[in-house]
C-alpha atoms as a PDB file:
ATOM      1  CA  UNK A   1      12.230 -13.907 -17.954  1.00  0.00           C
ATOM      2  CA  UNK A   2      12.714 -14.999 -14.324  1.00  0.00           C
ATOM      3  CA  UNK A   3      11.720 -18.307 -12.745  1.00  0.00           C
ATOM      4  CA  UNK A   4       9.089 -16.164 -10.915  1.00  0.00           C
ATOM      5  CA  UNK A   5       7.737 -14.324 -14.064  1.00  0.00           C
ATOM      6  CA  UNK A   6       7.821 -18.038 -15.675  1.00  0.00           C
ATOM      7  CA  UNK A   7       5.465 -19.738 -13.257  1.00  0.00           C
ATOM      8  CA  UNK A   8       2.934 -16.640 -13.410  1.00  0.00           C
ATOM      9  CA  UNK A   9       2.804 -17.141 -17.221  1.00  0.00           C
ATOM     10  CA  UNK A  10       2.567 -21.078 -16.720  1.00  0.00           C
ATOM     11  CA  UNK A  11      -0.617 -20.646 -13.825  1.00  0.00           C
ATOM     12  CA  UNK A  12      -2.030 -17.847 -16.004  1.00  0.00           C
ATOM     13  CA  UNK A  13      -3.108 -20.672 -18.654  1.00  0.00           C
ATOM     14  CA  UNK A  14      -5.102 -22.147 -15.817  1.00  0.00           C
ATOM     15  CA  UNK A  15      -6.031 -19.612 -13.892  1.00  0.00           C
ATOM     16  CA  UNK A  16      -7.689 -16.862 -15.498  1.00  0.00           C
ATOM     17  CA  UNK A  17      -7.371 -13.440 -14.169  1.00  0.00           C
ATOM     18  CA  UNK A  18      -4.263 -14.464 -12.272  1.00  0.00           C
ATOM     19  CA  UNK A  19      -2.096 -11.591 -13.881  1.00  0.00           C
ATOM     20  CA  UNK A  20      -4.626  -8.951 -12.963  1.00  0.00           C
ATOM     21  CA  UNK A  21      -4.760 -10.211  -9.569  1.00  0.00           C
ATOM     22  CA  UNK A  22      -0.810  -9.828  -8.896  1.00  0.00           C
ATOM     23  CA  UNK A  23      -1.244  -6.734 -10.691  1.00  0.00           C
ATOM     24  CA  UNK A  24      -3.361  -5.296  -7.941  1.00  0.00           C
ATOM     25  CA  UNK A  25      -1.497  -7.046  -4.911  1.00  0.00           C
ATOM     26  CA  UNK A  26       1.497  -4.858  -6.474  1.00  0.00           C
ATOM     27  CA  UNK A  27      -0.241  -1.555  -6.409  1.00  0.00           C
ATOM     28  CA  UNK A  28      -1.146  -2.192  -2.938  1.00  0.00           C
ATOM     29  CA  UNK A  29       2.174  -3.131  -2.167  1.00  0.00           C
ATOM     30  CA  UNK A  30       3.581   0.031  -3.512  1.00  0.00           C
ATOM     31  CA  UNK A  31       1.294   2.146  -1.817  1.00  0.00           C
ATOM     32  CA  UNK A  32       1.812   0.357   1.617  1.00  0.00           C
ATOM     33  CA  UNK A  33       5.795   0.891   0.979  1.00  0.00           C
ATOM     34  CA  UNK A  34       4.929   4.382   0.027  1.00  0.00           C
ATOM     35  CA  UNK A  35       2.852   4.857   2.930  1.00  0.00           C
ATOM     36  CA  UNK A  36       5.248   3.866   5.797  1.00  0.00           C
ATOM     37  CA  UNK A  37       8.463   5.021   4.094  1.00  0.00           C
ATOM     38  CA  UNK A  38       6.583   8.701   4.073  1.00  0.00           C
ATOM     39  CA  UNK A  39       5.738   8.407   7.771  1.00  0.00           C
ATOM     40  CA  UNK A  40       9.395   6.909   8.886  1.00  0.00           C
ATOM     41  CA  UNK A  41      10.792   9.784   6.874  1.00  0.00           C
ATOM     42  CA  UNK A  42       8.657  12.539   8.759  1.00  0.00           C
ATOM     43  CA  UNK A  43       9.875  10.802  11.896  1.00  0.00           C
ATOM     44  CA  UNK A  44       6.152   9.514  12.917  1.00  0.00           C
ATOM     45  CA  UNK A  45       4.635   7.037  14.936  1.00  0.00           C
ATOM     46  CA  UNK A  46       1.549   5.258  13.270  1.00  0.00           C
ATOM     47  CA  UNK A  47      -0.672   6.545  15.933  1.00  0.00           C
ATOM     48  CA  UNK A  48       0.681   9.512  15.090  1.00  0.00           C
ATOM     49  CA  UNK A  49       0.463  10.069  12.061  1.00  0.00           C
ATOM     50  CA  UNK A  50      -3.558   8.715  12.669  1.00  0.00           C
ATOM     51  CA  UNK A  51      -3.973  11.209  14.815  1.00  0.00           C
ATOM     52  CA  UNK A  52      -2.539  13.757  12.402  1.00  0.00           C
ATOM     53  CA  UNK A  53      -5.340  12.265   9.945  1.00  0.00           C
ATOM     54  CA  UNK A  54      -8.324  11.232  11.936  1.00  0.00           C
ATOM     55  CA  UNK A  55      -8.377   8.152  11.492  1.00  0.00           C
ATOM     56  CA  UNK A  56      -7.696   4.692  14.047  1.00  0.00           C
ATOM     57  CA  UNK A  57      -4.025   3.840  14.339  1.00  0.00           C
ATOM     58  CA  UNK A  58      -5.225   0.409  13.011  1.00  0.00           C
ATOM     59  CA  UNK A  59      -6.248   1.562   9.751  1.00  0.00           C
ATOM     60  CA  UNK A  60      -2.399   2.742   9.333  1.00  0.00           C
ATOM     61  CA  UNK A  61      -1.148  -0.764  10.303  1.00  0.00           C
ATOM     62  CA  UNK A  62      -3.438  -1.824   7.933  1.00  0.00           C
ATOM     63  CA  UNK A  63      -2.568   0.294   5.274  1.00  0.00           C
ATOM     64  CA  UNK A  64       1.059  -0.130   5.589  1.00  0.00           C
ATOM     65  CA  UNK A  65       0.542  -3.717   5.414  1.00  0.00           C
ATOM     66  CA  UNK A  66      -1.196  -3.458   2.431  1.00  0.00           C
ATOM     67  CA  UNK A  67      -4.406  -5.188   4.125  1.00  0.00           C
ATOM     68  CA  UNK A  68      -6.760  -2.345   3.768  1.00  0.00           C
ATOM     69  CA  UNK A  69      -8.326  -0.138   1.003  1.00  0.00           C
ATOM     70  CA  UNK A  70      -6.818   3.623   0.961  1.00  0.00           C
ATOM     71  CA  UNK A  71      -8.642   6.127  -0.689  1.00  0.00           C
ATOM     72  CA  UNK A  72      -7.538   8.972  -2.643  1.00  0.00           C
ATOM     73  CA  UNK A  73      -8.790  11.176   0.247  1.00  0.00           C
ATOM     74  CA  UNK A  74      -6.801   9.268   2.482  1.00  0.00           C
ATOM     75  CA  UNK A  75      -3.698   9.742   0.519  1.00  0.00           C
ATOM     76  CA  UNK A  76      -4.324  13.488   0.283  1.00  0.00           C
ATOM     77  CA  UNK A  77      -4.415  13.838   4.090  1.00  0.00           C
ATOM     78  CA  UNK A  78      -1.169  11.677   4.572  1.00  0.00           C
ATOM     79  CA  UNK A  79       0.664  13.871   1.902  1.00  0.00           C
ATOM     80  CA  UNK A  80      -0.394  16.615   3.919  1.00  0.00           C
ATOM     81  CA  UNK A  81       0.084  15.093   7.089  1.00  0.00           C
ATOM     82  CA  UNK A  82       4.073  14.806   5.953  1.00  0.00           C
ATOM     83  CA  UNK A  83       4.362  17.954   3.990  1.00  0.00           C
ATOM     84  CA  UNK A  84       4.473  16.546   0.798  1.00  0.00           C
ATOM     85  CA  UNK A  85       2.299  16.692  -2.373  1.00  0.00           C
END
């Protein structure tokens, strides 16, 4: 176990719901990652690849950041957006 995972089991005692809480920063985290690596790959801009999707080149900063809530909708329109499924 790393020092990292040892401290998260150590605060978990204390801190209920801790786990579940760094479980969800990491989702977000991969889907941010996901997100921009997608949109460097297609060689686009975040405004435009918000312009591709309708949506405020903001909201893709946000996204990519892992700051803001993406739906599944969202998602859809980037995979389309980069030609991917």
């Amino acid at each position: 176990m790393t020092e990292t995972e040892n401290l998260i089991k150590d605060l978990s005692s204390t801190h209920p719901g801790l786990q579940k809480k760094i479980a969800i920063q990491d989702e977000q985290f991969n889907y941010a990652m996901a997100i921009m690596d997608l949109r460097k790959e297609s060689g686009l801009t975040q405004q435009q690849l918000a312009d591709k999707i309708g949506v405020p080149q903001p909201t893709i900063a946000r996204w990519e950041t892992g700051n803001g809530n993406i739906t599944m909708k969202n998602l859809e329109k980037i995979a389309r957006a980069v030609h991917k499924r």
